[in-house]
Protein backbone atom coordinates (compact mmCIF):
# COMPACT_ATOMS: atom_id res chain seq x y z
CA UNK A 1 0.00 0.00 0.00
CA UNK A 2 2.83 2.35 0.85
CA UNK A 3 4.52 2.03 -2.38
CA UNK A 4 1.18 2.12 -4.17
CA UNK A 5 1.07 5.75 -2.59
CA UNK A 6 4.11 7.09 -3.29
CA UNK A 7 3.53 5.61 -7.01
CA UNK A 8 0.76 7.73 -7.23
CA UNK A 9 2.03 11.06 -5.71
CA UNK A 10 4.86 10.15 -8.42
CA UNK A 11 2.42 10.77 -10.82
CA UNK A 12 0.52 13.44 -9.62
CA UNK A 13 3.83 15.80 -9.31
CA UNK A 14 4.42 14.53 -13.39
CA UNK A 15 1.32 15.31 -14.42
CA UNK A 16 1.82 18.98 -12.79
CA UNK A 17 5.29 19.49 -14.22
CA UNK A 18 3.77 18.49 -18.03
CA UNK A 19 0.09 20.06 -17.96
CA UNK A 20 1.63 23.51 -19.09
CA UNK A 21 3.50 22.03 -22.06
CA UNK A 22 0.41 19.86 -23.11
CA UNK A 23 -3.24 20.69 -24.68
CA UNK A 24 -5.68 20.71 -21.53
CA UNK A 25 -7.53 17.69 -23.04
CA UNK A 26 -4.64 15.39 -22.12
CA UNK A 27 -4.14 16.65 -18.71
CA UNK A 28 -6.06 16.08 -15.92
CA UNK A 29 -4.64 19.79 -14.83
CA UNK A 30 -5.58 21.52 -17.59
CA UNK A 31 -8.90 19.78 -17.56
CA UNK A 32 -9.37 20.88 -14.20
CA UNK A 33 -8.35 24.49 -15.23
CA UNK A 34 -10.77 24.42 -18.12
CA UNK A 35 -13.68 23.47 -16.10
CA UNK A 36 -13.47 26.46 -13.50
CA UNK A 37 -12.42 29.12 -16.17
CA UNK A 38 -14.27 32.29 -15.56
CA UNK A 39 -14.63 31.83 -11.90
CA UNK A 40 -12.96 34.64 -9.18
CA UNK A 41 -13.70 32.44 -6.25
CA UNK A 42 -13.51 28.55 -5.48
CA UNK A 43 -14.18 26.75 -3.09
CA UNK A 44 -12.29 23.30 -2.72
CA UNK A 45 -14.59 20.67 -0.94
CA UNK A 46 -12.60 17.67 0.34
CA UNK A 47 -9.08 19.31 -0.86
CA UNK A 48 -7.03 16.41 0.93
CA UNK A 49 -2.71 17.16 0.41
CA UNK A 50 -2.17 17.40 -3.00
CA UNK A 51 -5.34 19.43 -5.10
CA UNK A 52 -4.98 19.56 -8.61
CA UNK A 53 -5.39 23.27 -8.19
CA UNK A 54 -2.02 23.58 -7.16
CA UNK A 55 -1.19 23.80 -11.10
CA UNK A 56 -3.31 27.00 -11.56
CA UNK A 57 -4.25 28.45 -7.59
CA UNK A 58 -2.48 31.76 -8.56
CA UNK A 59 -5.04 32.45 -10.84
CA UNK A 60 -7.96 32.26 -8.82
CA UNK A 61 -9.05 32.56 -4.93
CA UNK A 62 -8.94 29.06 -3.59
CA UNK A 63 -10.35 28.09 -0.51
CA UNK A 64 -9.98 24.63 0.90
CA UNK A 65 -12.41 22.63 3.12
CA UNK A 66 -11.28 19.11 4.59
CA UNK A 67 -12.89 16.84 7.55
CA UNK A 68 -9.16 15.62 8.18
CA UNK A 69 -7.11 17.84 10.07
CA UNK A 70 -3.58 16.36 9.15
CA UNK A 71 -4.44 16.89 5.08
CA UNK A 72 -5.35 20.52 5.77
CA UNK A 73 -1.84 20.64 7.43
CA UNK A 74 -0.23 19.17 4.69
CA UNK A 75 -1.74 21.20 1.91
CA UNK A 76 -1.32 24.50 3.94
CA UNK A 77 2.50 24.21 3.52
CA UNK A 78 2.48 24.25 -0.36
CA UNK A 79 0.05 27.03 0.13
CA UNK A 80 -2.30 25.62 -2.46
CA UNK A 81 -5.62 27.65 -1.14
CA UNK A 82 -5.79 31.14 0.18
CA UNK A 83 -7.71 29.49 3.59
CA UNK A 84 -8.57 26.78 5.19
CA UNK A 85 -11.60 25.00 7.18
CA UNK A 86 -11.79 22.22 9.07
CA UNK A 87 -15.17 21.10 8.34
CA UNK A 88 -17.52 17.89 7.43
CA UNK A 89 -18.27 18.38 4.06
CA UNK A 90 -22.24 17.57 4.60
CA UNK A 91 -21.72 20.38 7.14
CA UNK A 92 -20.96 23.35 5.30
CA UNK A 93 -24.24 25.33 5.33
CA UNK A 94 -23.27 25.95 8.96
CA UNK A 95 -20.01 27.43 7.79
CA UNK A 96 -21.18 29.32 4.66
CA UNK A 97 -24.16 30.92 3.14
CA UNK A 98 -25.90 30.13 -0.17
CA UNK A 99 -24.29 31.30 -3.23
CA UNK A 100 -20.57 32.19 -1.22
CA UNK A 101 -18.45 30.94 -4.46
CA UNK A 102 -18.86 31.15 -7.59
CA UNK A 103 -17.45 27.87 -8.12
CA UNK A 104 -17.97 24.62 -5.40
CA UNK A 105 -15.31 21.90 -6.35
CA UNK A 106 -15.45 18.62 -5.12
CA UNK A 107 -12.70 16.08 -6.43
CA UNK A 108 -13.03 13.04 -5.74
CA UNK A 109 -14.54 13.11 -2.42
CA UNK A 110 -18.42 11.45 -3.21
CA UNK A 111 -17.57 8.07 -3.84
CA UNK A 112 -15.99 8.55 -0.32
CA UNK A 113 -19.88 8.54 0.66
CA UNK A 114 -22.85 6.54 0.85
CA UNK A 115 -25.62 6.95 -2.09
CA UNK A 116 -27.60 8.72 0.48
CA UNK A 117 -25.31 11.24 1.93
CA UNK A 118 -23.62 11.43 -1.99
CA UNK A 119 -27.31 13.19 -3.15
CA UNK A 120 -27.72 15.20 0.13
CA UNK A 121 -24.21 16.06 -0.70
CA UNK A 122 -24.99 17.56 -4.34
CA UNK A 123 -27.66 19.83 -3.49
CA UNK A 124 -25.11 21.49 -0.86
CA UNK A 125 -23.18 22.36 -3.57
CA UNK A 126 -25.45 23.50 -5.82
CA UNK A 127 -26.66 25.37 -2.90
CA UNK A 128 -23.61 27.12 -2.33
CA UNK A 129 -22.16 28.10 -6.13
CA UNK A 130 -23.32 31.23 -7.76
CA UNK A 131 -22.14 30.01 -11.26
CA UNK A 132 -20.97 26.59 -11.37
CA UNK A 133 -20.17 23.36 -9.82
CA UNK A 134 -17.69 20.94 -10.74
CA UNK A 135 -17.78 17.39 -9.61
CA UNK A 136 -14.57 14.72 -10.23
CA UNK A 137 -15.46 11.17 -9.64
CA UNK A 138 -13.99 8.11 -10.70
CA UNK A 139 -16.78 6.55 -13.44
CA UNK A 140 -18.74 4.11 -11.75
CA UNK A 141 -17.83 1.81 -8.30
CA UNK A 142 -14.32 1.61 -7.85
CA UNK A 143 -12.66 -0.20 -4.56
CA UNK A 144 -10.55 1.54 -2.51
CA UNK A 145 -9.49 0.44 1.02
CA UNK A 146 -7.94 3.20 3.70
CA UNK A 147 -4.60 4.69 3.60
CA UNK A 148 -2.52 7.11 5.56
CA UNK A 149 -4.59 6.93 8.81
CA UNK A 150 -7.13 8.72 6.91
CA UNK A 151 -10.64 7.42 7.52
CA UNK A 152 -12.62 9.12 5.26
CA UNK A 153 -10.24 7.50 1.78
CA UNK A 154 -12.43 3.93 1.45
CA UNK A 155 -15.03 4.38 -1.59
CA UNK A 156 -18.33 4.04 -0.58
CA UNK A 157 -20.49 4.45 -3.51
CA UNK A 158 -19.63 4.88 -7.39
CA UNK A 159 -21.44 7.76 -9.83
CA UNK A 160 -21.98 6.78 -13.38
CA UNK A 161 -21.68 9.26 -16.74
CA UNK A 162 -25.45 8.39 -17.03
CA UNK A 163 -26.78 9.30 -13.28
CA UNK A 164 -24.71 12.57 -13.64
CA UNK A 165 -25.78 13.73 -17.15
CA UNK A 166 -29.40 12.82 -15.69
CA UNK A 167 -29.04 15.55 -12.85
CA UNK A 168 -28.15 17.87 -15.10
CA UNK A 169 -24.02 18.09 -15.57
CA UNK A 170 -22.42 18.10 -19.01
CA UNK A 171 -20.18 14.98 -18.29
CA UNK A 172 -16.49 14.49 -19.68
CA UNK A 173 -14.33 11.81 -19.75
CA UNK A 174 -10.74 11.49 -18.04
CA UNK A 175 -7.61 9.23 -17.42
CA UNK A 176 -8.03 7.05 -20.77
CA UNK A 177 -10.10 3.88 -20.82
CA UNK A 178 -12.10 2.79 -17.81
CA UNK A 179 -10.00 -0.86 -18.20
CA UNK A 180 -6.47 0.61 -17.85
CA UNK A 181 -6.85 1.55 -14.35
CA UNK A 182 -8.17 0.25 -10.97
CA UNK A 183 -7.67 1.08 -7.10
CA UNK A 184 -5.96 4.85 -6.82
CA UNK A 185 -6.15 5.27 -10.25
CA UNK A 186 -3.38 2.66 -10.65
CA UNK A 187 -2.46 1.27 -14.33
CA UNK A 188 -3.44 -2.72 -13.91
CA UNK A 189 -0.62 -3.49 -17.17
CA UNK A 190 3.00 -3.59 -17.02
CA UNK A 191 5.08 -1.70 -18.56
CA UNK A 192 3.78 1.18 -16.95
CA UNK A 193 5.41 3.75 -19.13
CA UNK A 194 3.85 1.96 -22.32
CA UNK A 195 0.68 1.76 -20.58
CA UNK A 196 0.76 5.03 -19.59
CA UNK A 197 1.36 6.28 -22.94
CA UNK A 198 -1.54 4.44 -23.92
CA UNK A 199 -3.98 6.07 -21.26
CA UNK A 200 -2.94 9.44 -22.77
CA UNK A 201 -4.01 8.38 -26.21
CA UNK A 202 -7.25 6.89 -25.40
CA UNK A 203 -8.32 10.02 -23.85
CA UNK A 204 -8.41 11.70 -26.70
CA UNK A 205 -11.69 9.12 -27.49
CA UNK A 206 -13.02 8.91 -24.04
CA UNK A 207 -12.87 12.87 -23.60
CA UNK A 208 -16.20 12.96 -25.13
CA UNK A 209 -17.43 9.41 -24.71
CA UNK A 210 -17.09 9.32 -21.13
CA UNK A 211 -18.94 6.12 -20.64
CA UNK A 212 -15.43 4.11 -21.65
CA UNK A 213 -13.48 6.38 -19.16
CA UNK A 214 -11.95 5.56 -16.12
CA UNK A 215 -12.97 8.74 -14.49
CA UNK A 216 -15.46 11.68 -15.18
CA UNK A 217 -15.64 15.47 -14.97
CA UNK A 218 -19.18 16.92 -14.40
CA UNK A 219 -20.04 20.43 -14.94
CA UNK A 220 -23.00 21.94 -14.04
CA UNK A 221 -24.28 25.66 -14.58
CA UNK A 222 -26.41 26.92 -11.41
């Protein structure tokens, strides 16, 4: 599990070096950027250590919400968001009023829910964004167990392209085809540099077929 961790924070800090150098439809950075362009304000439900709007949080006012203390730490010393809150994300219409941001992120944080608490969870979103909200979840039920003493990391629940597009998000596809990858977004083939190569290509079908991706970006005008 350990070196399935540091695997993936190896990729993460690749994927930030490259996104600049790339067209946003292979990055999952410049994806990310696309998606909130336009917005002043942001707030980052469930922004763990490592946010993907670390590529881009100079452009924009970034404020980060996590239930785990120890993330919020950890994030606060590459200064990814402007401030911090220590707060239960089905919570935060104690914490904020209606229509506070103009944009409500939440990546990949409601498959850390139950189906139940996953819808409550939506409409506080919606409730909070003046102009958009922008939902990353991996495409479907994916397994993930616990890591890093962090309780709230095992998938509860999974959120298909079709139950999204039916609420009302336009729905795009990322990180290549849904059978390349499994737990943490891992590559299941070996050579992973091959493999990864062929992730990159494939997204340039599943961007806008995202029922073959592994994981989906919904966008949703409020």
């Amino acid at each position: 599990m350990i070196a399935s961790i540091l695997e993936l924070q190896k990729q993460s800090y690749f994927r930030l070096k490259i996104h600049r150098f790339l067209p946003h439809i292979f990055t999952y950075f410049g994806e990310m950027e696309n998606a909130v362009s336009g917005c002043k304000t942001l707030l980052d439900v469930g922004c763990g250590t490592d946010s993907p709007l670390q590529a881009f949080s100079d452009k924009i006012d970034c404020y980060g919400v996590d239930a785990h203390l120890p993330s919020i730490k950890e994030s606060r010393k590459k200064k990814i968001h402007k401030k911090y809150y220590n707060v239960k994300a089905l919570g935060l219409l104690k914490h904020f009023k209606p229509k506070s941001f103009d944009c409500v992120l939440a990546c990949e944080i409601i498959e850390h829910m139950s189906k139940k608490d996953g819808l409550k969870f939506i409409k506080i979103l919606e409730n909070l964004a003046r102009t958009k909200v922008v939902i990353m979840t991996p495409n479907g039920f994916v397994p993930q167990t616990g890591y890093d003493n962090n309780p709230w990391q095992i998938h509860k629940s999974g959120w298909s392209y079709y139950e999204m597009k039916k609420r009302g998000y336009k729905v795009k596809g990322l990180r290549g085809l849904k059978s390349l990858r499994g737990e943490m977004s891992e590559l299941k083939h070996r050579p992973k540099i091959f493999f990864s190569l062929v992730s990159t290509v494939t997204q340039l079908f599943v961007r806008n077929n995202p029922r073959n991706a592994f994981q989906i970006l919904c966008v949703k005008e409020v």
